[in-house]
PDB file of N, CA and C in Angstrom:
ATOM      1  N   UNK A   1     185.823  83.045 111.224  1.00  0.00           N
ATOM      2  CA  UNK A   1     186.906  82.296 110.659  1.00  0.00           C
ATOM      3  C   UNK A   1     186.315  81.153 109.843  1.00  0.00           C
ATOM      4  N   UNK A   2     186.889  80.995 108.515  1.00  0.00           N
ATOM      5  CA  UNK A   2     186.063  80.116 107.735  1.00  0.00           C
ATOM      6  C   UNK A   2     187.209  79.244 107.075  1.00  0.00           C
ATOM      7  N   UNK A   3     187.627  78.114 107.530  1.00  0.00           N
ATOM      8  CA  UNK A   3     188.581  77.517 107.019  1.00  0.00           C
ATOM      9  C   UNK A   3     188.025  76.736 105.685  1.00  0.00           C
ATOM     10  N   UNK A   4     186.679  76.695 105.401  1.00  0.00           N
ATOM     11  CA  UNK A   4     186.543  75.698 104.904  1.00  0.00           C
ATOM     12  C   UNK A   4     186.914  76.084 103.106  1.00  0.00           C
ATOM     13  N   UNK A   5     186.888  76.955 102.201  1.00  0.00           N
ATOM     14  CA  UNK A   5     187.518  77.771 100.995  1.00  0.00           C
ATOM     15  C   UNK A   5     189.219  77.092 101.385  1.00  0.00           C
ATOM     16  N   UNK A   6     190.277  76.988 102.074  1.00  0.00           N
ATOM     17  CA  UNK A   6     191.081  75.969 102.022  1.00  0.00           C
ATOM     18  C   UNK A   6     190.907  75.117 101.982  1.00  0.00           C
ATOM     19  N   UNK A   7     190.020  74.578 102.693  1.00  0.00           N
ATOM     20  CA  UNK A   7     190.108  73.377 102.430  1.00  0.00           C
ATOM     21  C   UNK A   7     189.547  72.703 100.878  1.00  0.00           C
ATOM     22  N   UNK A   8     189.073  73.637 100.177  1.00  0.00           N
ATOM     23  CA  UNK A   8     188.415  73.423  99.037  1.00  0.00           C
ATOM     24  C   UNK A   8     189.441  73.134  98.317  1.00  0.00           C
ATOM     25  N   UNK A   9     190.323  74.348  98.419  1.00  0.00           N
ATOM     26  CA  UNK A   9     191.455  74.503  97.436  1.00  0.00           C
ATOM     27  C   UNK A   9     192.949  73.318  97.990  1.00  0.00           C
ATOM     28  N   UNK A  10     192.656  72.952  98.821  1.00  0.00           N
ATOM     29  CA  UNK A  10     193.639  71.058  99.434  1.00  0.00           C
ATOM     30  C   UNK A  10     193.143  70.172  98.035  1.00  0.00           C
ATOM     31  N   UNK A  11     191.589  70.426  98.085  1.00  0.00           N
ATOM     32  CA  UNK A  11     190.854  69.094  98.040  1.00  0.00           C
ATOM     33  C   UNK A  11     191.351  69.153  95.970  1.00  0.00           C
ATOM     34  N   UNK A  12     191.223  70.570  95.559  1.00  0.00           N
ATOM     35  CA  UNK A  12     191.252  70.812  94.170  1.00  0.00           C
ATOM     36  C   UNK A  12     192.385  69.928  93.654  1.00  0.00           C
ATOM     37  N   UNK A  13     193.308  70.677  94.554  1.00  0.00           N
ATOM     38  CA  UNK A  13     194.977  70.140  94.389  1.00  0.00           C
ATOM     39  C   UNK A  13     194.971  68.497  94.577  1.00  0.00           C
ATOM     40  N   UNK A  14     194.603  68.250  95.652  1.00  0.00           N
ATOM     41  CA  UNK A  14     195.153  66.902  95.809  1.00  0.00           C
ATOM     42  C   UNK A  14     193.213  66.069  96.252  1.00  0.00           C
ATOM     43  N   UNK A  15     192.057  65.536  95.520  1.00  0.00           N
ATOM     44  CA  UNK A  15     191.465  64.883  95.677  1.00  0.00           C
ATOM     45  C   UNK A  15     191.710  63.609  96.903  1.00  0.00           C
ATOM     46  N   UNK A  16     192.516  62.986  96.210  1.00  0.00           N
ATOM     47  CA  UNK A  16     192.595  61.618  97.205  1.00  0.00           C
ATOM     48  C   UNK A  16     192.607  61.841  98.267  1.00  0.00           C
ATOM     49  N   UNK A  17     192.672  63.035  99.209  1.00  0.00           N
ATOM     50  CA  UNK A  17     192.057  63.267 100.510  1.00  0.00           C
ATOM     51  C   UNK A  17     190.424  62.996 100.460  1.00  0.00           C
ATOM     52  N   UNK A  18     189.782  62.818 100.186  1.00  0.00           N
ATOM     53  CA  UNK A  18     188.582  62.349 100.031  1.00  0.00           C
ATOM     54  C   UNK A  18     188.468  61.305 100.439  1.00  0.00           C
ATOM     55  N   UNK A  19     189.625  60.232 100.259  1.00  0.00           N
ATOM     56  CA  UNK A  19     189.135  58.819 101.222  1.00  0.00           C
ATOM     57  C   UNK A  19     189.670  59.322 102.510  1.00  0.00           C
ATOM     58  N   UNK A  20     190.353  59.858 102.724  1.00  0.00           N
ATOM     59  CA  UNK A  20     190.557  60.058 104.460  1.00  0.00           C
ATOM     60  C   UNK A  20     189.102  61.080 104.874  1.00  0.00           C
ATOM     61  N   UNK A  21     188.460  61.549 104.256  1.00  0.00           N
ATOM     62  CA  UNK A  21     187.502  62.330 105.055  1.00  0.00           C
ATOM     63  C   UNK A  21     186.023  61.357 104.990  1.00  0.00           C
ATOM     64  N   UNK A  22     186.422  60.080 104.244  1.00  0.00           N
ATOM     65  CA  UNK A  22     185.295  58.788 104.097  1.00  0.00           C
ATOM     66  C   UNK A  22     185.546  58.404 105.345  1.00  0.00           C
ATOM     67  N   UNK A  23     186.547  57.830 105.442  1.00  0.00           N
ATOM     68  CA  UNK A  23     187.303  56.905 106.552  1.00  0.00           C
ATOM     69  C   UNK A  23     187.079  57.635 107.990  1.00  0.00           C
ATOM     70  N   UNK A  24     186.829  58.857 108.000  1.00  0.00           N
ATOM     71  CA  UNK A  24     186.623  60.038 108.894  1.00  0.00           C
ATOM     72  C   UNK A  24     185.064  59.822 109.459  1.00  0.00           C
ATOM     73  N   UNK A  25     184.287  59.386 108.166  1.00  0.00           N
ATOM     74  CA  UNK A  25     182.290  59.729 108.199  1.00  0.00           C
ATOM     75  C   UNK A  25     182.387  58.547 108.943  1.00  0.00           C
ATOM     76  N   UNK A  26     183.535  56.934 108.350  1.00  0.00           N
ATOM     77  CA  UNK A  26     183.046  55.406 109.073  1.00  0.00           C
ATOM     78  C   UNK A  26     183.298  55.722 110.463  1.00  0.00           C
ATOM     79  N   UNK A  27     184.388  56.612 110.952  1.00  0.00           N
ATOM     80  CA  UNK A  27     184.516  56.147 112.268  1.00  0.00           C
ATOM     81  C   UNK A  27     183.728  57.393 113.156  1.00  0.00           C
ATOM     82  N   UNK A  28     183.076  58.320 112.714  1.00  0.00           N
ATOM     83  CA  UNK A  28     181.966  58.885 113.305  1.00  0.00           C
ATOM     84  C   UNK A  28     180.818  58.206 113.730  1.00  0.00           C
ATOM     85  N   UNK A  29     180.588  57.665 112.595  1.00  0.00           N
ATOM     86  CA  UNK A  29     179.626  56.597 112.337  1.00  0.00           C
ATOM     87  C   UNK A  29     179.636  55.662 113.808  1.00  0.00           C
ATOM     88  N   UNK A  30     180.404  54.984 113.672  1.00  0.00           N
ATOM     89  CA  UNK A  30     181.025  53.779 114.575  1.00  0.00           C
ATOM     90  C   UNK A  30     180.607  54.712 116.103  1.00  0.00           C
ATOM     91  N   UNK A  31     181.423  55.796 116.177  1.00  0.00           N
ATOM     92  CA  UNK A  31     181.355  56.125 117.178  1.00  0.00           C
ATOM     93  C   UNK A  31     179.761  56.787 118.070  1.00  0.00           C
ATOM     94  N   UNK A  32     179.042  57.104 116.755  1.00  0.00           N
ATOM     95  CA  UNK A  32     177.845  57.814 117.275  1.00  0.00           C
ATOM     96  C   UNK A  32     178.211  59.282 118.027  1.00  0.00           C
ATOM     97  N   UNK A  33     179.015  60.399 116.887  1.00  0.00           N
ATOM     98  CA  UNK A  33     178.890  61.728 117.144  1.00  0.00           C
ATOM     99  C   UNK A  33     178.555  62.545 116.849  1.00  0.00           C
ATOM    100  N   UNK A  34     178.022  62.177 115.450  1.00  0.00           N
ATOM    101  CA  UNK A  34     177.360  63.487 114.536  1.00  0.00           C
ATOM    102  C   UNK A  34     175.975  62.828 114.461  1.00  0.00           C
ATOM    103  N   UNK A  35     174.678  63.536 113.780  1.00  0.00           N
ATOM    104  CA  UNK A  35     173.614  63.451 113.159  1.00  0.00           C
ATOM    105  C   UNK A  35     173.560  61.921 112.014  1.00  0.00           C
ATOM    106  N   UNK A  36     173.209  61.328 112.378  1.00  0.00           N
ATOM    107  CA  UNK A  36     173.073  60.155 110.813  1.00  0.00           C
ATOM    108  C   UNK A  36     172.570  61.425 109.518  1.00  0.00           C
ATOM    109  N   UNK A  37     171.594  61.856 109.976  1.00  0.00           N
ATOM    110  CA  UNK A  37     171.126  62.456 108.795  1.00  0.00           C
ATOM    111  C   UNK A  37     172.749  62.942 107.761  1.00  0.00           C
ATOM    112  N   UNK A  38     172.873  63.909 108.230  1.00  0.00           N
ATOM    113  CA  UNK A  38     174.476  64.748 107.754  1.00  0.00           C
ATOM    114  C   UNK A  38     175.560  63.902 107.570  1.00  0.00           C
ATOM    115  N   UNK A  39     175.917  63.231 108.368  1.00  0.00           N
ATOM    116  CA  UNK A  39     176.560  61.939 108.167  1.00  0.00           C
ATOM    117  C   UNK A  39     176.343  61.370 106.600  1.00  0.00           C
ATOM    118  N   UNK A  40     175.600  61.095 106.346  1.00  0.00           N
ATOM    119  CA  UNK A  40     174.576  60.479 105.289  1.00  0.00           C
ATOM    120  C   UNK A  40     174.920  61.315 103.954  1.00  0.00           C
ATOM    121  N   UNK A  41     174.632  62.906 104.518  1.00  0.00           N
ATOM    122  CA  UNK A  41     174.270  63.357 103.293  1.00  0.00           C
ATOM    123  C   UNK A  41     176.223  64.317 102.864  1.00  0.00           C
ATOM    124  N   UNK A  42     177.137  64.012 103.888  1.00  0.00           N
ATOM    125  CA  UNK A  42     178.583  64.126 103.265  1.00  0.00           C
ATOM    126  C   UNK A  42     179.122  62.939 102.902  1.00  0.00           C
ATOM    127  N   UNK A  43     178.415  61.944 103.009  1.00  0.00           N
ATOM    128  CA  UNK A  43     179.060  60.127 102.166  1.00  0.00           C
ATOM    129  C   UNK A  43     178.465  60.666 100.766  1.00  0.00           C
ATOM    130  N   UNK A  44     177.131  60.829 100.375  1.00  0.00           N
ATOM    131  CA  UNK A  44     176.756  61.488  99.087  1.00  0.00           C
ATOM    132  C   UNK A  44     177.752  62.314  98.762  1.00  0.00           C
ATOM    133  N   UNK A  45     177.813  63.555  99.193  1.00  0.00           N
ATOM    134  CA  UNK A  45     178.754  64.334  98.520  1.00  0.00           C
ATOM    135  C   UNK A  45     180.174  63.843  98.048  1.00  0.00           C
ATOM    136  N   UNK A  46     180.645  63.289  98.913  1.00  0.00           N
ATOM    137  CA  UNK A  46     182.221  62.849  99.060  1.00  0.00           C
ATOM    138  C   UNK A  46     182.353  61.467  98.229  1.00  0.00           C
ATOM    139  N   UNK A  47     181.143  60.407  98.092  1.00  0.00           N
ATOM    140  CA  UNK A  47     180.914  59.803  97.077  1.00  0.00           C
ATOM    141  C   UNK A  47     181.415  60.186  95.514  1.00  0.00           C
ATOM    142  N   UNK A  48     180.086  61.308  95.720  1.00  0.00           N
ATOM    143  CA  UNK A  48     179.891  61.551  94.169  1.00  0.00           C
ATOM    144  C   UNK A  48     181.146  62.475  93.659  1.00  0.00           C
ATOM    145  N   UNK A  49     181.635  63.189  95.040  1.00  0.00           N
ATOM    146  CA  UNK A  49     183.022  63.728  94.673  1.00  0.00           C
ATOM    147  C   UNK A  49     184.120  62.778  93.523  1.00  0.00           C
ATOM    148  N   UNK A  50     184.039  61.442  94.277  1.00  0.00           N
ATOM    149  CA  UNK A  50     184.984  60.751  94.012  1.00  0.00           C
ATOM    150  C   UNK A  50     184.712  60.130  92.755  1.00  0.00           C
ATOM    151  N   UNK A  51     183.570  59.858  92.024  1.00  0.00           N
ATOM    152  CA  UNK A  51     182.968  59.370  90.620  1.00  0.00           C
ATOM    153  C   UNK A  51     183.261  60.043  89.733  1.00  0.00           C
ATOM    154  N   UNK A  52     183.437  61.773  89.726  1.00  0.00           N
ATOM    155  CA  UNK A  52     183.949  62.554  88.798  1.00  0.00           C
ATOM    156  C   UNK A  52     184.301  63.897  88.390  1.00  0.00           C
ATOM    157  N   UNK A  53     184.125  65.029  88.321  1.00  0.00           N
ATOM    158  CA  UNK A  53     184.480  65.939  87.866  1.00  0.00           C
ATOM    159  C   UNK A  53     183.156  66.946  88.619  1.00  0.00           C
ATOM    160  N   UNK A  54     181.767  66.468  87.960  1.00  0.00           N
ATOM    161  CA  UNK A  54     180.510  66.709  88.524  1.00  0.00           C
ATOM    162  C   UNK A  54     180.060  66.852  90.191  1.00  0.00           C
ATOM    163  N   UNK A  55     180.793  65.996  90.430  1.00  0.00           N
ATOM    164  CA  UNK A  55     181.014  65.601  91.901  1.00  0.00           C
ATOM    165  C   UNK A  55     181.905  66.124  92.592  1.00  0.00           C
ATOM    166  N   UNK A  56     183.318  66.528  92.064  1.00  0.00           N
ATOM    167  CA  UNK A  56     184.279  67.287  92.528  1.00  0.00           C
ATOM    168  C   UNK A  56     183.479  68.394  93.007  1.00  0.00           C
ATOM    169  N   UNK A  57     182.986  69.244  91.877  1.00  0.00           N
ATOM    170  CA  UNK A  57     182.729  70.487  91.556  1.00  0.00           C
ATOM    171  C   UNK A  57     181.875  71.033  92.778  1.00  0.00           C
ATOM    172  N   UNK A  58     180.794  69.963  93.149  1.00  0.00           N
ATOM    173  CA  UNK A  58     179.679  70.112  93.709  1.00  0.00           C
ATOM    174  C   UNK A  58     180.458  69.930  95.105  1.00  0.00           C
ATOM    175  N   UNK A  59     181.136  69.313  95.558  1.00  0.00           N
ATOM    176  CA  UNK A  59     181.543  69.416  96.614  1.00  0.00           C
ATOM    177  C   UNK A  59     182.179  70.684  96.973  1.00  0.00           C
ATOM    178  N   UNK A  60     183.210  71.326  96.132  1.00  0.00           N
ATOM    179  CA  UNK A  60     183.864  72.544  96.108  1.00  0.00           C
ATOM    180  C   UNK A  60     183.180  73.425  96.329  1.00  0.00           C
ATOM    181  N   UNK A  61     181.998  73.277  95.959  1.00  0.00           N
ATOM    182  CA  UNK A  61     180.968  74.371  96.280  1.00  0.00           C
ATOM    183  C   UNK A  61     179.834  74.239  97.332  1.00  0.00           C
ATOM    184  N   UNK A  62     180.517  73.565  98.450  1.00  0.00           N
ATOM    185  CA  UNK A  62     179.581  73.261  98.918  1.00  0.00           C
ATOM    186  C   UNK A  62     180.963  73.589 100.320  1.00  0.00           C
ATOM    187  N   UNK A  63     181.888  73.533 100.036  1.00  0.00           N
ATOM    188  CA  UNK A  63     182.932  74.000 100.881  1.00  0.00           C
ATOM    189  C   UNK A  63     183.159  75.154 101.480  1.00  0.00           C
ATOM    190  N   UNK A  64     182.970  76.137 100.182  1.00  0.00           N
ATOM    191  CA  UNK A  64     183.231  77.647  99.124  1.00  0.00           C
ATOM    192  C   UNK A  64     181.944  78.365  99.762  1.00  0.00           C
ATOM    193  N   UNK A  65     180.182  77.262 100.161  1.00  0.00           N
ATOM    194  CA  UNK A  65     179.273  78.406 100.474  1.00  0.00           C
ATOM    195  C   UNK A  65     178.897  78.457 101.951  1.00  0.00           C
ATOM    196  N   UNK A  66     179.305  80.185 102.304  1.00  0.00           N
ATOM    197  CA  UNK A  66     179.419  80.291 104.071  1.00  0.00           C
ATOM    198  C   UNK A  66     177.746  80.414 103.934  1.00  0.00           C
ATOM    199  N   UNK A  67     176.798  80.013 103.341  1.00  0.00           N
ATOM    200  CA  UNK A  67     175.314  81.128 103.250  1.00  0.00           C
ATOM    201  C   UNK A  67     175.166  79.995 104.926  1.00  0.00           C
ATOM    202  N   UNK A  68     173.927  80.681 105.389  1.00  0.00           N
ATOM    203  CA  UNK A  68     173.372  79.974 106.875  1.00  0.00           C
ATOM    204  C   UNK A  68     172.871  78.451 106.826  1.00  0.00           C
ATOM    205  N   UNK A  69     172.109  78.589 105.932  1.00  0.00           N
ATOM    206  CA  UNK A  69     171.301  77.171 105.808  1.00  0.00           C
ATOM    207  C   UNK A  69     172.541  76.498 105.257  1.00  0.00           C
ATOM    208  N   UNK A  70     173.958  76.696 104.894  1.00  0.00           N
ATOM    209  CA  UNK A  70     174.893  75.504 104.148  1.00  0.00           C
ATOM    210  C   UNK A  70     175.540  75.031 105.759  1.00  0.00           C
ATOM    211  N   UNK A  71     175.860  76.217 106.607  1.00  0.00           N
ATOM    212  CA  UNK A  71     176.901  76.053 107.899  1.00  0.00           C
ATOM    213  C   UNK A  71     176.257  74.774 108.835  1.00  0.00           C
ATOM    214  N   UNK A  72     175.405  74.761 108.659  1.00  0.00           N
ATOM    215  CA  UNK A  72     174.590  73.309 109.615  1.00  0.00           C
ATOM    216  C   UNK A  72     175.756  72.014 109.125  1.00  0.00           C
ATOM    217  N   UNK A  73     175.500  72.498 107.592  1.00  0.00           N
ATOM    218  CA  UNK A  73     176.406  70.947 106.977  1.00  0.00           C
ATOM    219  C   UNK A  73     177.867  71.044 107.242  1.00  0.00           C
ATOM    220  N   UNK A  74     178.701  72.262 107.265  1.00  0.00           N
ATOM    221  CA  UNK A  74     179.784  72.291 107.770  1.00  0.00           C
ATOM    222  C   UNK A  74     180.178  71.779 108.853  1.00  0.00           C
ATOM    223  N   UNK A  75     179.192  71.897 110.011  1.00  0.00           N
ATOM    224  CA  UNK A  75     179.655  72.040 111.158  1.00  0.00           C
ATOM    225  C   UNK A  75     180.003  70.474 111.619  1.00  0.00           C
ATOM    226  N   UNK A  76     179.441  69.537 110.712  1.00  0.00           N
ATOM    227  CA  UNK A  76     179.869  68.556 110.836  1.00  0.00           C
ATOM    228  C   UNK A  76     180.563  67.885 109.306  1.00  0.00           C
ATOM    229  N   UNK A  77     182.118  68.447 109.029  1.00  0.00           N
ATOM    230  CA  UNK A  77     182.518  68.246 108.108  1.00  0.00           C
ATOM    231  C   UNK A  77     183.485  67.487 108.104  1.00  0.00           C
ATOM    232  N   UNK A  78     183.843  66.339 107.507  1.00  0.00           N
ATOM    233  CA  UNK A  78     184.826  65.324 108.155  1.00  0.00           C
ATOM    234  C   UNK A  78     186.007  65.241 107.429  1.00  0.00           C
ATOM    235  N   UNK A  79     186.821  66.538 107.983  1.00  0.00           N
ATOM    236  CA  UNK A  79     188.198  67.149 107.107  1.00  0.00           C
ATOM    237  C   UNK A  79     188.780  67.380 108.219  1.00  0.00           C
ATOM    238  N   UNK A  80     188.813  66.251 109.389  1.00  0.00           N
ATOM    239  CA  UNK A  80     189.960  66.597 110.466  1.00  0.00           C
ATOM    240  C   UNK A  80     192.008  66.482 109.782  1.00  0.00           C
ATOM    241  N   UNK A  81     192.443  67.237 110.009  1.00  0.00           N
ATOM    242  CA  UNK A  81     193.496  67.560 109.608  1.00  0.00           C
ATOM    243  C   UNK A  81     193.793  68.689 108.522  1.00  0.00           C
ATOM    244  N   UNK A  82     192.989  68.741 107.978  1.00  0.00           N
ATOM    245  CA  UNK A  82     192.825  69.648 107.032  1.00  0.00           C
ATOM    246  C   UNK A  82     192.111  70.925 107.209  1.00  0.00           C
ATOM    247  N   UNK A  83     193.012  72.210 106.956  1.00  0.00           N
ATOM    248  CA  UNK A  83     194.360  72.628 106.408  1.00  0.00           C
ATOM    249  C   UNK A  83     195.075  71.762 107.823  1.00  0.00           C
ATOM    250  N   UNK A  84     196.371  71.924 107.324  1.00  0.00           N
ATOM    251  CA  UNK A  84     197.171  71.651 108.613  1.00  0.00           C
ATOM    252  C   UNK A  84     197.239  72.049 109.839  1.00  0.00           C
ATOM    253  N   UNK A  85     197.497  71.988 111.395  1.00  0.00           N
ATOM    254  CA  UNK A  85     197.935  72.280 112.750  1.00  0.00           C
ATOM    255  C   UNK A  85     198.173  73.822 111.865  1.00  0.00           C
ATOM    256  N   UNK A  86     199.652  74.372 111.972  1.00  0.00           N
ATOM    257  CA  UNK A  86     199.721  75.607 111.480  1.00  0.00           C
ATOM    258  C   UNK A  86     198.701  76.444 110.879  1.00  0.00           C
ATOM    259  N   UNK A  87     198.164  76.279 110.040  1.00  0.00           N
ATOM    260  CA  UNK A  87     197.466  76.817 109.013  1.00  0.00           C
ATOM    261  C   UNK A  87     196.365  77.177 109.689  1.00  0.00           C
ATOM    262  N   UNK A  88     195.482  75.846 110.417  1.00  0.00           N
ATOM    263  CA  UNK A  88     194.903  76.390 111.413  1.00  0.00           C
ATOM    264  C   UNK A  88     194.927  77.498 112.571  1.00  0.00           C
ATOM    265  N   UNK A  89     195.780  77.398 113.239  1.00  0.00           N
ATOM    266  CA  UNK A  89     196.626  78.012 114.348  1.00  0.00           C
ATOM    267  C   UNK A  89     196.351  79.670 113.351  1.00  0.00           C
ATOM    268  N   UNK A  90     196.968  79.994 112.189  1.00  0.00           N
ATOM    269  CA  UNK A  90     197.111  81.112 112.285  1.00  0.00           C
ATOM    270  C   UNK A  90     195.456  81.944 111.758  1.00  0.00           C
ATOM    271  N   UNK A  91     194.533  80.955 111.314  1.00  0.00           N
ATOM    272  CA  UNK A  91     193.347  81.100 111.384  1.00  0.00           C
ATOM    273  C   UNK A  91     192.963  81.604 112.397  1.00  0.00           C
ATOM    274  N   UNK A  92     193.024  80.838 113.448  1.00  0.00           N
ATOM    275  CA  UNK A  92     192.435  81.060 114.462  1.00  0.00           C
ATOM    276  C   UNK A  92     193.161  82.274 115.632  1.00  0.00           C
ATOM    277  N   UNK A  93     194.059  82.558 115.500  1.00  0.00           N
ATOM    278  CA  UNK A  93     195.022  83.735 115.883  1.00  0.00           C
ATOM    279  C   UNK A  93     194.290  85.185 115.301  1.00  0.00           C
ATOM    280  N   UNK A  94     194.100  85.066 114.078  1.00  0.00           N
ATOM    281  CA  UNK A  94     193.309  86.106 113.721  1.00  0.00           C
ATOM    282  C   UNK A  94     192.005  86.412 113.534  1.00  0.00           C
ATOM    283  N   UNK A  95     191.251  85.889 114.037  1.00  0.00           N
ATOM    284  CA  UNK A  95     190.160  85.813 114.918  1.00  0.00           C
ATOM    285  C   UNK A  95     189.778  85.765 116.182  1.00  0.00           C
ATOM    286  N   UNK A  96     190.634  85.579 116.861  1.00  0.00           N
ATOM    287  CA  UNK A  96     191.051  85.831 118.414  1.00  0.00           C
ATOM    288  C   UNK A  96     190.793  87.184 119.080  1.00  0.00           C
ATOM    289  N   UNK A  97     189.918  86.816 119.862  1.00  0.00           N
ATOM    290  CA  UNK A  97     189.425  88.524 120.782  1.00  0.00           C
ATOM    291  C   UNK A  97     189.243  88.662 122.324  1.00  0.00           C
ATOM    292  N   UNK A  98     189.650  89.278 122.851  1.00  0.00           N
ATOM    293  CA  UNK A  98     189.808  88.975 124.163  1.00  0.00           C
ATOM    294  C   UNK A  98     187.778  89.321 124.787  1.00  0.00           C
ATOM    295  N   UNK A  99     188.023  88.134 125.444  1.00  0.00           N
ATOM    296  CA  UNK A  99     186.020  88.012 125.640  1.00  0.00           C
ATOM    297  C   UNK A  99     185.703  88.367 126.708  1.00  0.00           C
ATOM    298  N   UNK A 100     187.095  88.610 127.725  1.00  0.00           N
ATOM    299  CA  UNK A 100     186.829  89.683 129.045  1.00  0.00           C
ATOM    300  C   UNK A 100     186.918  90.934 129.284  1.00  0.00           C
ATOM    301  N   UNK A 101     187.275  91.456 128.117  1.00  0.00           N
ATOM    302  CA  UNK A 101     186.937  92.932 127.741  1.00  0.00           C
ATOM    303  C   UNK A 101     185.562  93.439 127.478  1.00  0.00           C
ATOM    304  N   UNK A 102     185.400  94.491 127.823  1.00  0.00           N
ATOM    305  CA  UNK A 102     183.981  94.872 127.704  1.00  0.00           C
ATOM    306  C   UNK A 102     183.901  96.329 126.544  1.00  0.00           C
TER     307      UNK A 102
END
């Protein structure tokens, strides 16, 4: 399940979610739950998102790539709410497998 290609296409539509996923990195931050490193290097992205077009782009694609070496950076991606409760939910419904079956 790969929510994160929605969330690309939130971010296309409506940018100014970008300060809520800043506001997201400060209070990680604060809290001490993710990596500083990664931490660090989605304020860059989400930064440079916000400076221009260049930055959009690069973020979108950085949303957009499931490759292995990108999912490290996902896994700490600071887009809580995004897609919505629902949207989620039916994500995750269809990916759902019963794990006591053999």
């Amino acid at each position: 399940m790969n929510l994160f290609p929605s969330i690309a296409d939130k971010i296309a539509c409506d940018p100014a979610v970008i300060g809520a996923a800043l506001e997201t990195l400060g209070h990680w931050e604060t809290m001490g739950v993710a990596p500083p490193a990664r931490l660090a290097a989605w304020r860059r992205i989400l930064r440079d998102a916000m400076r221009g077009q260049a930055g959009l782009n690069r973020l979108l694609a950085v949303l957009r790539d499931d490759s292995e070496r990108n999912r490290r950076l996902l896994d700490f991606a600071p887009f809580a709410g995004l897609p919505p409760r629902e949207e989620r939910r039916k994500a995750f419904a269809k990916c759902a497998y019963d794990h006591c079956s053999s």
